[in-house]
Protein backbone atom coordinates (compact mmCIF):
# COMPACT_ATOMS: atom_id res chain seq x y z
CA UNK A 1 41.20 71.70 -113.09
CA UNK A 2 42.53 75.15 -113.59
CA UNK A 3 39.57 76.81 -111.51
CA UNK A 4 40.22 74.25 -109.23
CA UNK A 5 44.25 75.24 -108.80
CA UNK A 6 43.01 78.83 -108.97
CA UNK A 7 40.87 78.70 -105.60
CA UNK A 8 43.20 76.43 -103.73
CA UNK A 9 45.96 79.09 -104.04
CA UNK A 10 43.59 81.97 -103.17
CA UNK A 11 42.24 79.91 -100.24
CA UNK A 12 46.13 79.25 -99.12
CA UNK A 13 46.66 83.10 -99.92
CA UNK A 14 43.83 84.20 -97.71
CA UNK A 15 43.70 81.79 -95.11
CA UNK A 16 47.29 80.71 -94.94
CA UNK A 17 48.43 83.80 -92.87
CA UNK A 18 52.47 83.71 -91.57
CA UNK A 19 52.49 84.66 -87.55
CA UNK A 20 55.96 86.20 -86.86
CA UNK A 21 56.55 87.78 -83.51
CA UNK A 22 52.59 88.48 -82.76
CA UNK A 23 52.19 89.92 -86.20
CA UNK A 24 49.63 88.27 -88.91
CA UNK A 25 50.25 88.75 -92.66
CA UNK A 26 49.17 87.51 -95.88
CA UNK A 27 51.45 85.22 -97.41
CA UNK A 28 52.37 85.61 -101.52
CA UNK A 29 51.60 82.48 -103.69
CA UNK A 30 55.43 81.30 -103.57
CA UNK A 31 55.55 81.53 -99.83
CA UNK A 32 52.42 79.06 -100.04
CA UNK A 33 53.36 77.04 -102.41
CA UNK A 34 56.36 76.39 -99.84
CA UNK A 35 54.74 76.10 -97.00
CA UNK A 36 52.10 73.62 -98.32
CA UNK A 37 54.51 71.69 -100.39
CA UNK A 38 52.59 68.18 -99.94
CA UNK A 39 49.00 70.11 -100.52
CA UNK A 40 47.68 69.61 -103.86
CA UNK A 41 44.32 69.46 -104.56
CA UNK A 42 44.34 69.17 -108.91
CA UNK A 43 47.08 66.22 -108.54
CA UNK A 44 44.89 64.62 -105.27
CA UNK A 45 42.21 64.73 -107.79
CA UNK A 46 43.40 62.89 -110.51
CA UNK A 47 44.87 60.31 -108.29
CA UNK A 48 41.61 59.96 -107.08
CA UNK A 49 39.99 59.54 -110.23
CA UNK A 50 42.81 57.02 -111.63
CA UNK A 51 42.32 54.74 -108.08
CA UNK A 52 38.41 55.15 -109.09
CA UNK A 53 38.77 53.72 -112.76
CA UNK A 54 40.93 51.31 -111.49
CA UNK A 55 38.41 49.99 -108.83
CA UNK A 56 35.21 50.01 -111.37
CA UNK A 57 37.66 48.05 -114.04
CA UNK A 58 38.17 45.02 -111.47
CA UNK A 59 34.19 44.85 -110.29
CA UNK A 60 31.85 42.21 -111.63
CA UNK A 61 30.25 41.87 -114.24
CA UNK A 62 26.39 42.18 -112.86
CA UNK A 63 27.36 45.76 -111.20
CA UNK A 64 25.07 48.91 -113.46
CA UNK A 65 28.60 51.15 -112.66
CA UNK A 66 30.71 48.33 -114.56
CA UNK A 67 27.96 48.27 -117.23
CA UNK A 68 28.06 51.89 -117.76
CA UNK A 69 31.87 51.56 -118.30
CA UNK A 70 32.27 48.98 -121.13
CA UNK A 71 29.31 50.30 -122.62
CA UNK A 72 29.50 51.37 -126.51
CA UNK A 73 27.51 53.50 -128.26
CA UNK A 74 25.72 52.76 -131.38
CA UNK A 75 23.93 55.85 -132.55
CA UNK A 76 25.89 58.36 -133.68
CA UNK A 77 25.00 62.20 -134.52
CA UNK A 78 25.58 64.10 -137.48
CA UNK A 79 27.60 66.63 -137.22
CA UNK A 80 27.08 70.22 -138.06
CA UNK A 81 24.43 72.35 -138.20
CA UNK A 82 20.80 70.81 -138.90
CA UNK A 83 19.70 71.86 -142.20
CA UNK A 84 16.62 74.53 -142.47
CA UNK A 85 14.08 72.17 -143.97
């Protein structure tokens, strides 16, 4: 998520550019951050993902993504280092 923060702002910092009077300039993170008040892609994403839970929670029973969801596991690894013989 914090990559994904880091190239949104350097996108909006490159490509973002403030036109005054016939004059283009790069804009500072703050100046962004106020001009694309509603654009966020880290909280869009999470959103996403909670909307996406939500939807595989409420499928049937007989779908493999609903499966995959309730499943449990019953192995479980040691943990550590393997010993040397």
């Amino acid at each position: 998520m914090k990559s994904l923060g880091t190239g949104e702002r350097k996108i909006l910092r490159t490509y973002g550019l403030a036109g005054e009077q016939g004059m283009w300039r790069k804009i500072t993170d703050q100046q962004s951050r106020e001009l694309y008040r509603d654009l966020d892609l880290v909280a869009d994403n999470k959103k996403k993902r909670l909307e996406w839970i939500g939807h595989v929670a409420r499928m049937d029973q007989g779908w493999t993504v609903k499966k995959i969801f309730e499943c449990r596991l019953e192995d479980s690894r040691i943990i550590g280092r393997p010993s040397l013989r």
